[in-house]
C-alpha atoms as a PDB file:
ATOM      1  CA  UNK A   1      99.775 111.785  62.889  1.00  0.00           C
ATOM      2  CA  UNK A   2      99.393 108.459  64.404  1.00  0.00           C
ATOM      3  CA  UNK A   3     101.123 105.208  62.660  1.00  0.00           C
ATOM      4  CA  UNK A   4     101.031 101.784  64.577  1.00  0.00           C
ATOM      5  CA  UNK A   5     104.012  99.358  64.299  1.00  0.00           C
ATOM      6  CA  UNK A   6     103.783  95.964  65.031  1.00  0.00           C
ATOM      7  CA  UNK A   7     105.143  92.525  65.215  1.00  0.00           C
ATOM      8  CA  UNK A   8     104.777  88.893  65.374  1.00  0.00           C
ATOM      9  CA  UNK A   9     106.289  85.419  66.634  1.00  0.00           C
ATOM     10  CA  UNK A  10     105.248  82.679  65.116  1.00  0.00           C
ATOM     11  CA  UNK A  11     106.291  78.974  64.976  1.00  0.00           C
ATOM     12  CA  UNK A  12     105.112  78.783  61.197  1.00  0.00           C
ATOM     13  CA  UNK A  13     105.841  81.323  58.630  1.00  0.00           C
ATOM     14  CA  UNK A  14     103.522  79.898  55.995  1.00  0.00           C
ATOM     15  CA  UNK A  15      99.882  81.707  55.638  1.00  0.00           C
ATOM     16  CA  UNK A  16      98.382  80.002  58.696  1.00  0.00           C
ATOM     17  CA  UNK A  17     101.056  80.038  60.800  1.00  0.00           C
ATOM     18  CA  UNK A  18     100.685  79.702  64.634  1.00  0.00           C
ATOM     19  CA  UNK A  19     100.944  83.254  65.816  1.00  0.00           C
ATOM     20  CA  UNK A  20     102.188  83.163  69.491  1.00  0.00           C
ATOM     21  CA  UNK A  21     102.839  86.517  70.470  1.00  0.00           C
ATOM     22  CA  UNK A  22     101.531  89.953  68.861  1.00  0.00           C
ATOM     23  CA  UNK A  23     103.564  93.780  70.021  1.00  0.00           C
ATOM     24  CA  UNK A  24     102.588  96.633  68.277  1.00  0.00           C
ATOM     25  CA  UNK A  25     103.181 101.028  69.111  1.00  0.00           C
ATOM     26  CA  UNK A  26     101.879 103.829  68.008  1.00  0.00           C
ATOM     27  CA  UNK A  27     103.667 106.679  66.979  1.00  0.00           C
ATOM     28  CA  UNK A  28     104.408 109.717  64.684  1.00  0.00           C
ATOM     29  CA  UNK A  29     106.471 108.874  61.522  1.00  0.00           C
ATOM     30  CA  UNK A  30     107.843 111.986  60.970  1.00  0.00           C
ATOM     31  CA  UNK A  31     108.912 113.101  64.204  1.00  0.00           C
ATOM     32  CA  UNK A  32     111.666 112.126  66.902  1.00  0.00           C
ATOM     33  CA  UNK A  33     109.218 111.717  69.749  1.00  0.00           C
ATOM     34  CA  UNK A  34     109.209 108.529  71.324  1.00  0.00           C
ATOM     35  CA  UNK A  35     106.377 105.668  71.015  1.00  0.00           C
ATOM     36  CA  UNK A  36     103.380 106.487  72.647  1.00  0.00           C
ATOM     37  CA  UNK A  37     101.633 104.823  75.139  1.00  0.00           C
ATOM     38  CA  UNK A  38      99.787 102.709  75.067  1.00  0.00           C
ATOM     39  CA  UNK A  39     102.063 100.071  74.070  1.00  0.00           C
ATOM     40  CA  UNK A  40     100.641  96.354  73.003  1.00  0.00           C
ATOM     41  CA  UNK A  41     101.431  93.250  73.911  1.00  0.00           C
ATOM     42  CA  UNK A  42      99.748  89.940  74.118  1.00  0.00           C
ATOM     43  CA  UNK A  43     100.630  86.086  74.151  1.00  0.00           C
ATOM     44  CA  UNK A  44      98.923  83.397  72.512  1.00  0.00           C
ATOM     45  CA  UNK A  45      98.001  80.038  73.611  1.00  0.00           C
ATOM     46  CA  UNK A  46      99.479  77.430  71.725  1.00  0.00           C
ATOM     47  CA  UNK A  47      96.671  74.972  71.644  1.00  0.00           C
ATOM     48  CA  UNK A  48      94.118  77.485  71.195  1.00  0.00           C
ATOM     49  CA  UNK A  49      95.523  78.974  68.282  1.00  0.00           C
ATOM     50  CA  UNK A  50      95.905  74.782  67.017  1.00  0.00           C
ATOM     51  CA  UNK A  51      92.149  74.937  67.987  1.00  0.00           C
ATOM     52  CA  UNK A  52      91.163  77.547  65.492  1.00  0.00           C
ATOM     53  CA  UNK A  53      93.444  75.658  62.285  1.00  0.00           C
ATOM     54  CA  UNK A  54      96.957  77.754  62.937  1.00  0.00           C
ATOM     55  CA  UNK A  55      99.815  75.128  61.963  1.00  0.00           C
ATOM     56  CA  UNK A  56     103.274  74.630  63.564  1.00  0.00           C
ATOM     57  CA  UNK A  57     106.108  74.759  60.764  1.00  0.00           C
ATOM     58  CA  UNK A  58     108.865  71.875  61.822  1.00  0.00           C
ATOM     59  CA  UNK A  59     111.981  74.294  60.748  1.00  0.00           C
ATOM     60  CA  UNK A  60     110.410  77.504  62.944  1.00  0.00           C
ATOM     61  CA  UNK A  61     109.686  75.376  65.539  1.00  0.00           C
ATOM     62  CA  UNK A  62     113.814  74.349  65.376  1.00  0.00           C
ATOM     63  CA  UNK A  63     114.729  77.789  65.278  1.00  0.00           C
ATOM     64  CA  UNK A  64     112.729  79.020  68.748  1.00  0.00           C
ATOM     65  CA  UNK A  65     114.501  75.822  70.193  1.00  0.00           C
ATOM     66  CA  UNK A  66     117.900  77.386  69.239  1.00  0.00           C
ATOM     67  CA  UNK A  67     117.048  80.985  70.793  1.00  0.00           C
ATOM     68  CA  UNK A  68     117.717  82.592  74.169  1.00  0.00           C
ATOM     69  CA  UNK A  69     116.100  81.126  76.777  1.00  0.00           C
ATOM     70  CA  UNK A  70     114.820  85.136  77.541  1.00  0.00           C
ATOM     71  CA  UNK A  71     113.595  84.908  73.732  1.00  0.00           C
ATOM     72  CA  UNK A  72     111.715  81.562  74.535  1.00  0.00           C
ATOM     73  CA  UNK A  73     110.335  82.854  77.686  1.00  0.00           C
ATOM     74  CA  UNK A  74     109.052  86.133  76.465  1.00  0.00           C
ATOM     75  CA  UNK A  75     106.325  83.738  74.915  1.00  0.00           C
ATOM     76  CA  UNK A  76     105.246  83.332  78.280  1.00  0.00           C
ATOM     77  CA  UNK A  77     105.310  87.126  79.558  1.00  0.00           C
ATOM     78  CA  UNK A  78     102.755  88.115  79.919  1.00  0.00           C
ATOM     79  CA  UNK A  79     100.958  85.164  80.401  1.00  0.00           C
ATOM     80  CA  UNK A  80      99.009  83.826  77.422  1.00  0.00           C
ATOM     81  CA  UNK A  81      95.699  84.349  76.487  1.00  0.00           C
ATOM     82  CA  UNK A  82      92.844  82.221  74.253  1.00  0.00           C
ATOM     83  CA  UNK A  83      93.782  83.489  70.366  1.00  0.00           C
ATOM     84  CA  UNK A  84      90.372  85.122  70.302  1.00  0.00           C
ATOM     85  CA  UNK A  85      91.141  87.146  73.132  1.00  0.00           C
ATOM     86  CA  UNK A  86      93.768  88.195  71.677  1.00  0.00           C
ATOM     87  CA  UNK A  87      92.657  89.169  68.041  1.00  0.00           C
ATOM     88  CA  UNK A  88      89.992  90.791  70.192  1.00  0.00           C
ATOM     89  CA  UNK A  89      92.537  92.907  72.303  1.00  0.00           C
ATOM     90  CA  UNK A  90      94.677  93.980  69.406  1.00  0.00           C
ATOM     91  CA  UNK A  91      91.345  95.425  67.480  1.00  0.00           C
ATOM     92  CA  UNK A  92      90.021  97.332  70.218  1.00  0.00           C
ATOM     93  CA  UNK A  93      93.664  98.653  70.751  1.00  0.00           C
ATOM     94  CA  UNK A  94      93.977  99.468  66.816  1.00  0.00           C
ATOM     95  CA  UNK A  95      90.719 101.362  67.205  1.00  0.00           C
ATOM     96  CA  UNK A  96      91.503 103.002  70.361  1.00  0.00           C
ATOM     97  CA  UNK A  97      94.726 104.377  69.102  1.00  0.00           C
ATOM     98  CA  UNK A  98      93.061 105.904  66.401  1.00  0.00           C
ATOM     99  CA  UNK A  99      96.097 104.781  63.655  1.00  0.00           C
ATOM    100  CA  UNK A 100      95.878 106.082  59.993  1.00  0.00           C
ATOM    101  CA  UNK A 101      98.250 103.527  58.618  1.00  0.00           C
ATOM    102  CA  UNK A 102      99.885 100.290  60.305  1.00  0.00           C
ATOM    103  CA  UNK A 103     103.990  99.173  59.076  1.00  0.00           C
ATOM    104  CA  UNK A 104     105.737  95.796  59.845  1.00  0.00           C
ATOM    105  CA  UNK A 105     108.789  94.771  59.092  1.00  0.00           C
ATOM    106  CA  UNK A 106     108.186  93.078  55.334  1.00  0.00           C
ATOM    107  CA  UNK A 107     105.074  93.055  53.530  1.00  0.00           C
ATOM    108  CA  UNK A 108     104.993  89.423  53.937  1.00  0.00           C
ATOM    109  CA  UNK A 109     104.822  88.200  57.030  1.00  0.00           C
ATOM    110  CA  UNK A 110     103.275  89.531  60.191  1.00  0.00           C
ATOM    111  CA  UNK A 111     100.221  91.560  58.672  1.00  0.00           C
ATOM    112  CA  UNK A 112      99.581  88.412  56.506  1.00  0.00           C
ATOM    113  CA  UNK A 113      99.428  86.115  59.304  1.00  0.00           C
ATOM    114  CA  UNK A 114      97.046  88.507  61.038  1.00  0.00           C
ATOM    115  CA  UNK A 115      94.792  88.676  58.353  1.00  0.00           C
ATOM    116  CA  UNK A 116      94.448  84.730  57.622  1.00  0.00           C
ATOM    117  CA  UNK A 117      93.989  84.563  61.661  1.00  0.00           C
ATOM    118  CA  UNK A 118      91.236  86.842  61.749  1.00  0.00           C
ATOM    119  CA  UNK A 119      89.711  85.215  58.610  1.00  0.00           C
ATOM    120  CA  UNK A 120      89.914  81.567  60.430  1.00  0.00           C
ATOM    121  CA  UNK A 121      87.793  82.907  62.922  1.00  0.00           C
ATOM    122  CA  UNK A 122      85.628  84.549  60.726  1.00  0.00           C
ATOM    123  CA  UNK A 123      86.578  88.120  61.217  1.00  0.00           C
ATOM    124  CA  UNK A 124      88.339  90.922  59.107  1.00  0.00           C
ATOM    125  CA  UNK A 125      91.481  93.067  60.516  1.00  0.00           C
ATOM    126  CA  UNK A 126      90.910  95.994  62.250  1.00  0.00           C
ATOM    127  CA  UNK A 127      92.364  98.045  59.323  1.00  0.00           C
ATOM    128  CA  UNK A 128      92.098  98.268  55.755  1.00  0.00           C
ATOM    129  CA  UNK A 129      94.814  96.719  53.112  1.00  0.00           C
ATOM    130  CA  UNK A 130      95.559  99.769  52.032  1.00  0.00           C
ATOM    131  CA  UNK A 131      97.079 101.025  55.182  1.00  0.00           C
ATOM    132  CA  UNK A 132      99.773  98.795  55.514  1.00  0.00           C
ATOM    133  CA  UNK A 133     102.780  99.549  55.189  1.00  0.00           C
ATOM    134  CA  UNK A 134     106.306  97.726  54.672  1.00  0.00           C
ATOM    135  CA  UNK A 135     109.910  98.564  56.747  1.00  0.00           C
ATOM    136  CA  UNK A 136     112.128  96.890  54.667  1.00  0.00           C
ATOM    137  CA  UNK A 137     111.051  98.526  51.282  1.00  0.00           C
ATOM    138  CA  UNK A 138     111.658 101.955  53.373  1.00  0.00           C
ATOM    139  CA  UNK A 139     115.318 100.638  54.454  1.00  0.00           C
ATOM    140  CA  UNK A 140     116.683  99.330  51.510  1.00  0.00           C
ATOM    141  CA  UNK A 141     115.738 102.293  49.121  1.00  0.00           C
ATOM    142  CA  UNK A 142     117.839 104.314  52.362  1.00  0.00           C
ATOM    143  CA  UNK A 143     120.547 101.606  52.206  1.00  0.00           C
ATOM    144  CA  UNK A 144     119.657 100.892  56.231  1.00  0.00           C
ATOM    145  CA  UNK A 145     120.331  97.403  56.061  1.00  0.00           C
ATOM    146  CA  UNK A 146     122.150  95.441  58.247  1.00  0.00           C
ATOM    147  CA  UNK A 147     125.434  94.616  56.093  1.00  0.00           C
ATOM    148  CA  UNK A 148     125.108  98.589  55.268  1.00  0.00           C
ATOM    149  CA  UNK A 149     126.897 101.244  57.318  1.00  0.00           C
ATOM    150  CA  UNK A 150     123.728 101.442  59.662  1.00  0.00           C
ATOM    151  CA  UNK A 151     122.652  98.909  61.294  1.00  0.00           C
ATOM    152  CA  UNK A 152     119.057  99.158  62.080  1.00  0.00           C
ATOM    153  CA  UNK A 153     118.809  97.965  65.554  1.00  0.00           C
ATOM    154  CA  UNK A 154     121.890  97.919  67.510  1.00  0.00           C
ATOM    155  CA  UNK A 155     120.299  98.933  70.414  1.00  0.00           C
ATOM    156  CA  UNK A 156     117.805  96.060  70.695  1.00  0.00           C
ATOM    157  CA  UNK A 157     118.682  94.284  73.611  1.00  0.00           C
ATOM    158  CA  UNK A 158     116.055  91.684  73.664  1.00  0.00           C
ATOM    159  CA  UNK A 159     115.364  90.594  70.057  1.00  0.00           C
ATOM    160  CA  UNK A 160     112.302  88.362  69.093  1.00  0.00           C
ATOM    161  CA  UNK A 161     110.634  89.744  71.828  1.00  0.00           C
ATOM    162  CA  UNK A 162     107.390  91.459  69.895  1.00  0.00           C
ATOM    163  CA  UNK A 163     107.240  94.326  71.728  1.00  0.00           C
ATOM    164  CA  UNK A 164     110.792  95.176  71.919  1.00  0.00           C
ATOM    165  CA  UNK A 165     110.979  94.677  68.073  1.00  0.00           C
ATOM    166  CA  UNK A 166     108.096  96.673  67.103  1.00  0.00           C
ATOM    167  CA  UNK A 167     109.730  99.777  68.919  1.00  0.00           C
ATOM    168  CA  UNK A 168     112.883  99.423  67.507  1.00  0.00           C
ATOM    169  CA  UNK A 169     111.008  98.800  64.299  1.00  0.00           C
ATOM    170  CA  UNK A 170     109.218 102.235  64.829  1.00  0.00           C
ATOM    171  CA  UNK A 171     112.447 104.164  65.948  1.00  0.00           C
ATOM    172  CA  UNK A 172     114.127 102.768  62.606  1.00  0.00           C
ATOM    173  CA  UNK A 173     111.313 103.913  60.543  1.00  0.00           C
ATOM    174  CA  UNK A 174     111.273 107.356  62.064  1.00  0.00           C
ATOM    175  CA  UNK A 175     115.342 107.616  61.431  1.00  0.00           C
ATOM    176  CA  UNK A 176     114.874 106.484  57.847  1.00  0.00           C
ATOM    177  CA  UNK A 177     112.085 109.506  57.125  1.00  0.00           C
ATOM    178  CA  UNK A 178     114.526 111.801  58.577  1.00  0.00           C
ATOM    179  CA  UNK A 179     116.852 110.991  56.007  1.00  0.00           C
ATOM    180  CA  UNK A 180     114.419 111.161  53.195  1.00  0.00           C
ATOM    181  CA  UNK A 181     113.750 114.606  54.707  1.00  0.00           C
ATOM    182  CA  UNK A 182     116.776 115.619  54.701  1.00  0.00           C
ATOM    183  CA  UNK A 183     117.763 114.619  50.886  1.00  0.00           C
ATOM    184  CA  UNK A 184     114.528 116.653  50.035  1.00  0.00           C
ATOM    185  CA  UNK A 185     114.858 119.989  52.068  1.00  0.00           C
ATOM    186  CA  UNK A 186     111.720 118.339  54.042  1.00  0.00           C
ATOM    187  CA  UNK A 187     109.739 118.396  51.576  1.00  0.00           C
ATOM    188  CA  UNK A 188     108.444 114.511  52.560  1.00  0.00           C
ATOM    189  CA  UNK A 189     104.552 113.892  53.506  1.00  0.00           C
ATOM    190  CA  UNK A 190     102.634 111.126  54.331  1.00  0.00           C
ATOM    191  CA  UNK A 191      99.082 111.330  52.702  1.00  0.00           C
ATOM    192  CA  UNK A 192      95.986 109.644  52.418  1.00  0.00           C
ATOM    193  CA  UNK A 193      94.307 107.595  50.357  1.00  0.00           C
ATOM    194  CA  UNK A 194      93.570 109.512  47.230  1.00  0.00           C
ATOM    195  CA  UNK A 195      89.792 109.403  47.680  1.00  0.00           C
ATOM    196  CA  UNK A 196      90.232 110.903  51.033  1.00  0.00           C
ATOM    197  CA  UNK A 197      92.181 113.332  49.294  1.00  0.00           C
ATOM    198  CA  UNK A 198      89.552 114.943  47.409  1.00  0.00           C
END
């Protein structure tokens, strides 16, 4: 079984938000293993993503100037690339990797900003609505929030980094279905859609 996890940075968080850097993994929901490779990440180039009508949000664009300078400069790492480029990149990596379903962290947010910048350049995401699928739904029904007992990512040493944050993302989803395992004798599945289900 192959999920994909991924994340964004943005310096807007309204629906056409400049998207500046996209990291995303693949890997098995219900098992321990590690992410598999290969592992995504891309930058975005500011003005081209201005180019194609993404909009810098004044307040988001206050926040990255109150970050880490290693947070600020894993914009830049690896260097970045036209937004078309990019969009391209992360399709032909969503196909490669063959993924059945694709999380984030909130329904909300990254996969919505996706979609509205594959729509402004007259494209569709790589995967269907239906296969998303939301972290923080997951965690709270588990209690794995962060004023909880748990915290989810403790071992995150380089936060709003995409990449970094889609793997911890992914390790914290794979934790949380081992606990809803566990409370059900493993009797947990992930399934299709039902009209793959025959």
């Amino acid at each position: 079984m192959k999920h994909a996890m991924i994340d964004v940075e943005a310096l807007g968080n309204h629906t056409h938000g400049l998207v500046c850097s996209i990291g995303a993994v693949w890997f098995n929901p219900l098992s321990e293993e590690m992410v598999g490779e290969p592992k995504f990440k891309v930058n975005i180039r500011f003005q081209s993503a201005l180019d194609g009508g993404a909009v810098v949000t004044g307040d988001t664009l206050r926040w990255w100037l109150e970050q880490s300078q290693e947070a600020r400069g894993a914009l830049f790492k690896p260097p970045p690339i036209d937004e078309t480029a990019a969009l391209e990149a992360l399709r032909l990596w969503y196909k490669t990797t063959k993924c059945q379903a694709i999380w984030s962290h909130g329904s909300n947010y990254d996969l919505r900003l996706l979609r509205h910048a594959y729509e402004r350049r007259g494209n569709k995401p790589p995967w269907h609505y239906r296969d998303e699928m939301d972290t923080r739904t997951l965690f709270r029904v588990l209690g794995m929030v962060r004023q909880g007992e748990e915290p989810l990512w403790p071992f995150n040493t380089k936060p709003h980094d995409a990449l970094e944050d889609a793997i911890c993302q992914a390790v914290a989803v794979q934790s949380a279905l081992k606990k809803l395992k566990a409370r059900y004798e493993d009797k947990v599945e992930i399934v299709g859609h039902p009209e793959e289900l025959g």
